[in-house]
C-alpha atoms as a PDB file:
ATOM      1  CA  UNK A   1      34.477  28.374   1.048  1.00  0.00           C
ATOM      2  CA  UNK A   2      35.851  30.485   3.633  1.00  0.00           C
ATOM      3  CA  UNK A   3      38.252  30.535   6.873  1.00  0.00           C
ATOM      4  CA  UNK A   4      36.802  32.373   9.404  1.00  0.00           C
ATOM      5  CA  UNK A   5      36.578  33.153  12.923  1.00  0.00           C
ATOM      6  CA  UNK A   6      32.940  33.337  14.321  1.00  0.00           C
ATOM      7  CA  UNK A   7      31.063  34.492  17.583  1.00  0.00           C
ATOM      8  CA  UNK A   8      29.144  32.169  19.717  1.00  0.00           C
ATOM      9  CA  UNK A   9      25.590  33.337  20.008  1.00  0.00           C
ATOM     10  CA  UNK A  10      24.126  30.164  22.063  1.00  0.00           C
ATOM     11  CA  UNK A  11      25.508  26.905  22.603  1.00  0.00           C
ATOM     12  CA  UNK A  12      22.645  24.636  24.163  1.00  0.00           C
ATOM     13  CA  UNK A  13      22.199  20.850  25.347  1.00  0.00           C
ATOM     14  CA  UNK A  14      19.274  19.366  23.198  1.00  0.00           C
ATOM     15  CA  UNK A  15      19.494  15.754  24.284  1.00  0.00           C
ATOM     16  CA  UNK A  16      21.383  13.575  25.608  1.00  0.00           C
ATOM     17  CA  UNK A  17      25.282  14.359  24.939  1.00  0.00           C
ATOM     18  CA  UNK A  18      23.564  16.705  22.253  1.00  0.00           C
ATOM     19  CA  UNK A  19      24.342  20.205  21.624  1.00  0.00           C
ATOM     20  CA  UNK A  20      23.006  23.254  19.202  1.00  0.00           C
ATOM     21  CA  UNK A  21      25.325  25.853  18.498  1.00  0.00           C
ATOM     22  CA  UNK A  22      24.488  28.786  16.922  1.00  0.00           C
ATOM     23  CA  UNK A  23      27.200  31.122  15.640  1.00  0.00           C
ATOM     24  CA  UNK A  24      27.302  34.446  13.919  1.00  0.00           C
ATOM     25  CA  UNK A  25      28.605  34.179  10.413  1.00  0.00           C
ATOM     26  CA  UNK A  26      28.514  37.907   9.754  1.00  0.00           C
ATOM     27  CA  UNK A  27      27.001  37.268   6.459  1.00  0.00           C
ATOM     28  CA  UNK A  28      30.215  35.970   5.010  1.00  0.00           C
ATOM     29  CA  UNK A  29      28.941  31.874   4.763  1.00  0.00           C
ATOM     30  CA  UNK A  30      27.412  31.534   1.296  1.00  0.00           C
ATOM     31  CA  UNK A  31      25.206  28.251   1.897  1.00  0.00           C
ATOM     32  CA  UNK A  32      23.754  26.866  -1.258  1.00  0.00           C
ATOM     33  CA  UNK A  33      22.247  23.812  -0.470  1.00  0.00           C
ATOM     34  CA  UNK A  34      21.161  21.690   2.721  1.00  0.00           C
ATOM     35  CA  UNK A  35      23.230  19.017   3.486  1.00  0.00           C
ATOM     36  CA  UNK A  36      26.159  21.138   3.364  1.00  0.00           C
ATOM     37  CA  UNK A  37      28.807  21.329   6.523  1.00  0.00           C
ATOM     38  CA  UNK A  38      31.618  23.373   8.192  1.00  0.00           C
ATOM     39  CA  UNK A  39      34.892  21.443   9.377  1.00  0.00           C
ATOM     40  CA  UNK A  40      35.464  23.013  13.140  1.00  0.00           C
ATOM     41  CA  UNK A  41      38.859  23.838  14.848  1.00  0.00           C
ATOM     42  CA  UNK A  42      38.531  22.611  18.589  1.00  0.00           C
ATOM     43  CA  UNK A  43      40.543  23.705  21.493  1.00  0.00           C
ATOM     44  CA  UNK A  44      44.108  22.089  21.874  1.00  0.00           C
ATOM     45  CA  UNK A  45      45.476  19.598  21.822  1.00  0.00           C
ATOM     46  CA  UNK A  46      43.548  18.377  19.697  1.00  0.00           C
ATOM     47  CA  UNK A  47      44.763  19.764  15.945  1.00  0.00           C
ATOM     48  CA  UNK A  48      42.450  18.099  13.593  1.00  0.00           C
ATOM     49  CA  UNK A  49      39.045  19.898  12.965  1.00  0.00           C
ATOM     50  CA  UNK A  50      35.571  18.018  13.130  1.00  0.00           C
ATOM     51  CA  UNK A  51      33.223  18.164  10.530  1.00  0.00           C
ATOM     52  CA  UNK A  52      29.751  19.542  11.897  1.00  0.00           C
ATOM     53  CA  UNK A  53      26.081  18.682   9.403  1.00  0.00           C
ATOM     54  CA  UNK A  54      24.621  22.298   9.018  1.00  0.00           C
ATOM     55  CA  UNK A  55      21.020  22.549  10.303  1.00  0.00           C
ATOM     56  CA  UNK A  56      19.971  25.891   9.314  1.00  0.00           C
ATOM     57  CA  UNK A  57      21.192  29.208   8.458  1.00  0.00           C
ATOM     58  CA  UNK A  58      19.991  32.777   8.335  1.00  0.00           C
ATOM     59  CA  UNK A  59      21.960  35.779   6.168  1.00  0.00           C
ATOM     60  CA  UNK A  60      23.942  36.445   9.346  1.00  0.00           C
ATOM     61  CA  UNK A  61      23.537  32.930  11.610  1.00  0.00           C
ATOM     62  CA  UNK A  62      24.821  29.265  11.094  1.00  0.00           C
ATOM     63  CA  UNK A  63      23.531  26.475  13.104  1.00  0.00           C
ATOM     64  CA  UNK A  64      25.241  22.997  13.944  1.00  0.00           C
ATOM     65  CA  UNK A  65      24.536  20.225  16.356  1.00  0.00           C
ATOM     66  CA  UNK A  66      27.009  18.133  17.595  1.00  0.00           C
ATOM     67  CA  UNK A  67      27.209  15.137  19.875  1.00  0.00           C
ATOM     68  CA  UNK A  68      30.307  14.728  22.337  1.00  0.00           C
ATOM     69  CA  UNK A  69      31.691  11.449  20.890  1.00  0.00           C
ATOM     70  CA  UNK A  70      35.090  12.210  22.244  1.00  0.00           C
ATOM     71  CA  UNK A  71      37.340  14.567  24.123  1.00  0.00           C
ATOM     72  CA  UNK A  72      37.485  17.387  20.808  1.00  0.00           C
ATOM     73  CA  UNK A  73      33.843  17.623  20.735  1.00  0.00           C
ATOM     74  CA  UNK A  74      33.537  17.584  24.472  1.00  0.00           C
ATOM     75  CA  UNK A  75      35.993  21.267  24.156  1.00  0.00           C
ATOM     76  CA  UNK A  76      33.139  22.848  22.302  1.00  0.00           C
ATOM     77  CA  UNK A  77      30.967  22.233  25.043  1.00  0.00           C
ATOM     78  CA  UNK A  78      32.600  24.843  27.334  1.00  0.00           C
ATOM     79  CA  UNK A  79      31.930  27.352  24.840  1.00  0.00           C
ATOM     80  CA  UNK A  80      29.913  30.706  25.761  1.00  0.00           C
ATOM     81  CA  UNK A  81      27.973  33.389  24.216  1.00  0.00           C
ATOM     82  CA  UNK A  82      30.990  35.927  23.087  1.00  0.00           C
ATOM     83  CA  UNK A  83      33.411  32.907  22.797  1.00  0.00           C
ATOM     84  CA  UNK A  84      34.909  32.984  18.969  1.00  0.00           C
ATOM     85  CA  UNK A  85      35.728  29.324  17.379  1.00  0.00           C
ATOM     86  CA  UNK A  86      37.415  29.013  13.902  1.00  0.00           C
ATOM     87  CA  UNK A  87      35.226  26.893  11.290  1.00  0.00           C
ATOM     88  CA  UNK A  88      36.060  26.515   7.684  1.00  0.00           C
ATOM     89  CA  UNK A  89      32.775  26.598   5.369  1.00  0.00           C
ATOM     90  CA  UNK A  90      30.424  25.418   3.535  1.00  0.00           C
ATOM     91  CA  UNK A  91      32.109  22.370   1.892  1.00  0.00           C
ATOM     92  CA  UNK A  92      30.648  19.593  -0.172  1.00  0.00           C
ATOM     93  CA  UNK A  93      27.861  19.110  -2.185  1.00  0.00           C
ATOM     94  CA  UNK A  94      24.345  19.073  -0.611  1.00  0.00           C
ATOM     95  CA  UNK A  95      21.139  17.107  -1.754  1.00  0.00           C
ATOM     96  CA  UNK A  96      19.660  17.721  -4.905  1.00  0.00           C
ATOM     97  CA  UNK A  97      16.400  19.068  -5.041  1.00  0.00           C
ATOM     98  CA  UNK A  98      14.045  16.200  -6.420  1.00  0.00           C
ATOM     99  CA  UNK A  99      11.333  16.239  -9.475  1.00  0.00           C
ATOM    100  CA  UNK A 100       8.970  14.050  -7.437  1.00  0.00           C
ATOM    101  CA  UNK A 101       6.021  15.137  -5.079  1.00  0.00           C
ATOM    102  CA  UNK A 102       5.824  12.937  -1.929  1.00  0.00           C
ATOM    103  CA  UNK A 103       9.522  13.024  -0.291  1.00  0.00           C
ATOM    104  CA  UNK A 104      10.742  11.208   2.740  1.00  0.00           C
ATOM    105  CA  UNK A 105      13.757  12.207   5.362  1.00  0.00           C
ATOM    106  CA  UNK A 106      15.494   9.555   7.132  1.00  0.00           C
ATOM    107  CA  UNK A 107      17.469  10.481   9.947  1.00  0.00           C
ATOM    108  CA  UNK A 108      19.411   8.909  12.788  1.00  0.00           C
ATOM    109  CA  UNK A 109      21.012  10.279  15.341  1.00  0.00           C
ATOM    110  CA  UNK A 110      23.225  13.278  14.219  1.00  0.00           C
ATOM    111  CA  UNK A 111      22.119  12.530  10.837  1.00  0.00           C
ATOM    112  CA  UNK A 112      18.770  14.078  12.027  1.00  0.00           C
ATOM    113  CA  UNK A 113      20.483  17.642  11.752  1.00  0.00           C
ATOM    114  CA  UNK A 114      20.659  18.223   8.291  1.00  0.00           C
ATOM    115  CA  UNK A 115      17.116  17.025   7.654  1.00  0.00           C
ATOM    116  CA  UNK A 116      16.024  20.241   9.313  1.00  0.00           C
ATOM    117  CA  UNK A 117      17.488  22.629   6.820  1.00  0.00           C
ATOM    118  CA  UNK A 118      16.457  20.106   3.726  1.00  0.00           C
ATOM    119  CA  UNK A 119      12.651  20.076   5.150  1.00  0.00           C
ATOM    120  CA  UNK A 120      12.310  23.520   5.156  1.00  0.00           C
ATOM    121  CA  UNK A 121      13.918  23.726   1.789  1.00  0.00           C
ATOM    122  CA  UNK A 122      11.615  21.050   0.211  1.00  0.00           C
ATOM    123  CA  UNK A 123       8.440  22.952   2.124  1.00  0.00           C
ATOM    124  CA  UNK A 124       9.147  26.199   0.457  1.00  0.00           C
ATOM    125  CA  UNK A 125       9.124  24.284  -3.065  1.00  0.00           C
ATOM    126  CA  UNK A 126       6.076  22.854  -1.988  1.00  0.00           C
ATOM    127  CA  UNK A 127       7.144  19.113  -1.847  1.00  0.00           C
ATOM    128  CA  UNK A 128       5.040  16.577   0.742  1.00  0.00           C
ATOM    129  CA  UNK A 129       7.262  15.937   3.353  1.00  0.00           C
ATOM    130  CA  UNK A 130       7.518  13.313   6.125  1.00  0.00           C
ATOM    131  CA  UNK A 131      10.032  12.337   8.019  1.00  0.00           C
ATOM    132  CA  UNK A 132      11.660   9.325   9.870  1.00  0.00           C
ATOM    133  CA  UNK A 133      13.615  10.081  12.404  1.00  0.00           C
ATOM    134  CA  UNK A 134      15.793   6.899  14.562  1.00  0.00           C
ATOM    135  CA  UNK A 135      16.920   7.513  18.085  1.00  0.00           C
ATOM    136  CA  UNK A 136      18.596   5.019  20.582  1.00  0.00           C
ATOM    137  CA  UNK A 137      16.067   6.042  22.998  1.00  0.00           C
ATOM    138  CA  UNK A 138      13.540   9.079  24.551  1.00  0.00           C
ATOM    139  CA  UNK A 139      16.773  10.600  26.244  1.00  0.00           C
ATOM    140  CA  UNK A 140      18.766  11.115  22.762  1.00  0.00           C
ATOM    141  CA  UNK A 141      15.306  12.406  20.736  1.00  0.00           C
ATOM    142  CA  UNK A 142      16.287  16.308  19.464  1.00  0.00           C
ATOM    143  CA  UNK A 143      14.381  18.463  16.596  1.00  0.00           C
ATOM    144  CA  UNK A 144      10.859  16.772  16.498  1.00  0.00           C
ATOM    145  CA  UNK A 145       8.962  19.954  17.217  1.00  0.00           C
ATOM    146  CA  UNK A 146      11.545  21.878  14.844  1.00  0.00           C
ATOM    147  CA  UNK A 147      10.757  19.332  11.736  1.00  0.00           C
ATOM    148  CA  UNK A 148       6.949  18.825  12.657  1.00  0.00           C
ATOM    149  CA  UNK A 149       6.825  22.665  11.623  1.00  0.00           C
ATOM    150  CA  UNK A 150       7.647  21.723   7.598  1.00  0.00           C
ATOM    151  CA  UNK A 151       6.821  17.573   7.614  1.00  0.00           C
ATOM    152  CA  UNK A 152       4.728  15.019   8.738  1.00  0.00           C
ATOM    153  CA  UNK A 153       7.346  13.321  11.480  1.00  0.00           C
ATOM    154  CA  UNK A 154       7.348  10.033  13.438  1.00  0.00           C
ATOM    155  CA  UNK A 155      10.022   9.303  15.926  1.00  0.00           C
ATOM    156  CA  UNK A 156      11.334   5.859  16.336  1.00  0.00           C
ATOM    157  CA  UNK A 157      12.862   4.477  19.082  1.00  0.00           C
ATOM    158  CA  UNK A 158      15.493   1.272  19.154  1.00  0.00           C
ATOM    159  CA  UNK A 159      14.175   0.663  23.081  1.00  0.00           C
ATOM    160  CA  UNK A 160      10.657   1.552  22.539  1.00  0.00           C
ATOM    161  CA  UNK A 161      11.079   4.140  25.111  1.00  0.00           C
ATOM    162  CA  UNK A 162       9.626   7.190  22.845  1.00  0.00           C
ATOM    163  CA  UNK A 163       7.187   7.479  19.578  1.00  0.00           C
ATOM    164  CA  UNK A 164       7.168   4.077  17.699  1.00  0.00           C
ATOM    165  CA  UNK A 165       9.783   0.729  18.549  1.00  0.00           C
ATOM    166  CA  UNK A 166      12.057  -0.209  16.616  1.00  0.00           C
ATOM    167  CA  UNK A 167      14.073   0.911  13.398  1.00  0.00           C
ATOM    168  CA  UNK A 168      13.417   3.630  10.641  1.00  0.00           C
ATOM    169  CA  UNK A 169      12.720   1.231   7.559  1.00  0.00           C
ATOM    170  CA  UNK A 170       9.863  -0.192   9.738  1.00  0.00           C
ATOM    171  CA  UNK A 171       8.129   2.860   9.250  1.00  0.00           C
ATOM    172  CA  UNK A 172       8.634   4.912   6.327  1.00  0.00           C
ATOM    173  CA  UNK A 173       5.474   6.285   4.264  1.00  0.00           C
ATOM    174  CA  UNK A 174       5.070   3.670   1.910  1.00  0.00           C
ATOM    175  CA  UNK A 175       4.053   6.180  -0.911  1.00  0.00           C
ATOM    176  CA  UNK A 176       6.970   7.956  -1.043  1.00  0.00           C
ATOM    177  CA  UNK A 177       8.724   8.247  -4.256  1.00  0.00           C
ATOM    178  CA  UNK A 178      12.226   9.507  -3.045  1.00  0.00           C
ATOM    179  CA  UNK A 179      13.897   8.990  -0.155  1.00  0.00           C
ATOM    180  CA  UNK A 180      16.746  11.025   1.481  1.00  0.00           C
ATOM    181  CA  UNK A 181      18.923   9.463   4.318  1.00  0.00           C
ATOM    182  CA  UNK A 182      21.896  10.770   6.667  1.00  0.00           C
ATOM    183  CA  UNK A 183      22.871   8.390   9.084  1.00  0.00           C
ATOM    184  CA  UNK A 184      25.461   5.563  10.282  1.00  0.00           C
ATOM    185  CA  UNK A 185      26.722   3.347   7.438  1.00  0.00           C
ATOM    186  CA  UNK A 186      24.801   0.597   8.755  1.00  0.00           C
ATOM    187  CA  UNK A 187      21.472   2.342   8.779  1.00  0.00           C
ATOM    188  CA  UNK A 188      22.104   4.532   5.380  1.00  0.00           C
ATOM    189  CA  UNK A 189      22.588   0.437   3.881  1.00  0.00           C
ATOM    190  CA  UNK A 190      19.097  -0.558   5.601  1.00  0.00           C
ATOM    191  CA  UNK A 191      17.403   2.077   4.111  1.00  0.00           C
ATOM    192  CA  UNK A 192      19.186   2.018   0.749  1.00  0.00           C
ATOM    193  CA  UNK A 193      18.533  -1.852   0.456  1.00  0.00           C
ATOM    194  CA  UNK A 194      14.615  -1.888   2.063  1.00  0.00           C
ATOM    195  CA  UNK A 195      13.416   0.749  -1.097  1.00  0.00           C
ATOM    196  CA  UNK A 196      13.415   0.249  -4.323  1.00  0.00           C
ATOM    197  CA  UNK A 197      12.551   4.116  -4.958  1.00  0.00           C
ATOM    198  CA  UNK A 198      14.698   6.770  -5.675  1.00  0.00           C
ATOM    199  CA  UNK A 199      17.069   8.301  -2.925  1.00  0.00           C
ATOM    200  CA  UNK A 200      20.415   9.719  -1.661  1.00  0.00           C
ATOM    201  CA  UNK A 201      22.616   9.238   1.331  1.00  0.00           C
ATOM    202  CA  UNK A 202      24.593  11.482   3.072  1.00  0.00           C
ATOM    203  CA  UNK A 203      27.540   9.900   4.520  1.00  0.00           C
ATOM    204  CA  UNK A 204      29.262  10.492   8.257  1.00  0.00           C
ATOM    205  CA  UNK A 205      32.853   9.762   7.751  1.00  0.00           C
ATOM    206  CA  UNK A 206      36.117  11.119   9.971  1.00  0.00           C
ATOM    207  CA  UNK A 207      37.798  13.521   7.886  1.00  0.00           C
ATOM    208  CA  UNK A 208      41.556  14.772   8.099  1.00  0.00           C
ATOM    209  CA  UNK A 209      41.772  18.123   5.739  1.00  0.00           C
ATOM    210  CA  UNK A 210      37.995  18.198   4.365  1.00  0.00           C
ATOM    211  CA  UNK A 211      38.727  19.413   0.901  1.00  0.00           C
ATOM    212  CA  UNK A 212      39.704  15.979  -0.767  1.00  0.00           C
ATOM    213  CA  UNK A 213      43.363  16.687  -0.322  1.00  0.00           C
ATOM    214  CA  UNK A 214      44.223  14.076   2.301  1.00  0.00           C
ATOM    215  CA  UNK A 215      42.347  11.133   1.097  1.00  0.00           C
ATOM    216  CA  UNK A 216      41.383  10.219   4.913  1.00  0.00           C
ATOM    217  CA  UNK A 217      37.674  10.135   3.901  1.00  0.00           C
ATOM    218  CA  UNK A 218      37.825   7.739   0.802  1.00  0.00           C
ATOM    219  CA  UNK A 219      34.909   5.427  -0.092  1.00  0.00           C
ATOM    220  CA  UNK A 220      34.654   2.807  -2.843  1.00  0.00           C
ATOM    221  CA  UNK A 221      32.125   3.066  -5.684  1.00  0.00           C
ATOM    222  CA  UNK A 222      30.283   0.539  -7.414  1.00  0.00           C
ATOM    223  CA  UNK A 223      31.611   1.513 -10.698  1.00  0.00           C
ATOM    224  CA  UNK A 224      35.100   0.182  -9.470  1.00  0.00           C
ATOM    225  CA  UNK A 225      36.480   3.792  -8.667  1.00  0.00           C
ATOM    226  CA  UNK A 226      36.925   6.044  -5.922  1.00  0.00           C
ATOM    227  CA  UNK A 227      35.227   8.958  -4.060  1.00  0.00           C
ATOM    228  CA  UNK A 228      36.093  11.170  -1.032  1.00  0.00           C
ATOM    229  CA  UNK A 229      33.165  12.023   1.094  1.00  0.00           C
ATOM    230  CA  UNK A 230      34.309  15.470   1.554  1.00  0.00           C
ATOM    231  CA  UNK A 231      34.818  16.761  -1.494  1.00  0.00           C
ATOM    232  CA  UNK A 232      32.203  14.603  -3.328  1.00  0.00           C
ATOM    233  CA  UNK A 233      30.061  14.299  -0.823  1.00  0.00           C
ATOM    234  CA  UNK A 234      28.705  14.145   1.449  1.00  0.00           C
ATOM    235  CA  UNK A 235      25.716  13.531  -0.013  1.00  0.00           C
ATOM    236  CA  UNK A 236      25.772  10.600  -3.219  1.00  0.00           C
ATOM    237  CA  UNK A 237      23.233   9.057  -5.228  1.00  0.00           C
ATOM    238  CA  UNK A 238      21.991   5.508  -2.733  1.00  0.00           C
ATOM    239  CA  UNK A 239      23.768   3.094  -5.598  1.00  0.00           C
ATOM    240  CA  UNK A 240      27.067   5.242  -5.785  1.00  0.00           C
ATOM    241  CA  UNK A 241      29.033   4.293  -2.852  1.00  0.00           C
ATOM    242  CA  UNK A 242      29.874   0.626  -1.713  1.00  0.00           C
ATOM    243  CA  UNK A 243      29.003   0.947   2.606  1.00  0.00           C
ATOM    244  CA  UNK A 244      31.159  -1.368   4.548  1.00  0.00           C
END
């Protein structure tokens, strides 16, 4: 984990209030497993940093999308080649590689992200991949021809307006024997409660310091204890955490 101030290399719109920005890391960002993600300092006055899903990496890049939700995110849009932002990076634990053969990604909305770095991950072990990917509709749709290059995608649309209608568990492979899901509560508990298989979730929670020091990001387990999706997490076994 390191503090560090980075270079903007390219900050793009991808879809709909959707942006890719691709920063130079210098080398010094030791990723170790998809799934992983940097907590970003945005321009005052806004003091608390947003955690960003890592897509992909390089020995000298680091890739994040991000979605303008709210007046911090909407800073990092103004942001141009040469412009330096302060992340801090990687934290939490990424998905574990599986055993099994025939593996299915379930993304939805800027859960789709981190699917892109697992894919290509799961490709080079030479896993069968397909992928699920949920959209609201054909204006929010981002990374189909990026994932189509290591799985077997389908895009779903909630309106119907792009790929197939309706929602992701309507249309995952049914011969997949592990699933892997980053999403909003409510669809990570669709998808957790629709397959009996195998999986993991990774979870989207607001975080305060990132490194399980604040306790702003607690979840309940089954078990009766307690976890913090930044420091545990993100990503946890589909039976671990209770989903409100």
């Amino acid at each position: 984990m390191r503090l560090l101030d980075v270079e903007v290399i390219e900050n793009t719109r991808i879809a709909a209030s959707t942006y890719e920005m691709t920063v130079d890391s210098r080398g010094e960002l030791a990723i170790q497993k998809p799934g992983q993600f940097v907590h970003v300092l945005v321009d005052p006055p806004h003091y608390l940093r947003r955690p960003l899903s890592i897509a992909s990496w390089t020995k000298t890049t680091l890739t994040f999308v991000y979605k303008t939700f709210g007046s911090g995110t909407k800073t990092l849009v103004n942001k141009l080649p040469g412009d330096r932002i302060n992340l801090l990076g990687p934290l939490g634990n990424g998905f574990p590689m599986p055993e099994e053969e025939r593996i299915v990604l379930i993304g939805g909305g800027v859960g789709v992200p981190p699917m892109k770095g697992l894919a290509q991950e799961l490709t080079r072990r030479g896993k069968r991949v397909s992928a699920v990917l949920g959209f609201r509709s054909a204006d929010d749709v981002f990374y189909e021809e990026e994932l189509n290059a290591y799985a077997d995608v389908t895009i779903v649309t909630e309106d119907g307006s792009y790929g197939k209608p309706g929602l992701v568990t309507e249309w995952v492979d049914a011969g997949a024997e592990v699933f892997y899901a980053c999403g909003p509560n409510p669809m990570l508990k669709a998808v957790r409660d629709a397959f009996p298989i195998p999986g993991f979730i990774s979870m989207e929670e607001r975080m305060g310091c990132a490194i399980g020091a604040c306790f702003a990001c607690t979840m309940k387990t089954f078990d009766g204890g307690y976890v913090n999706v930044c420091k545990d997490g993100p990503v946890f076994p589909k039976d671990k955490v209770v989903l409100p």
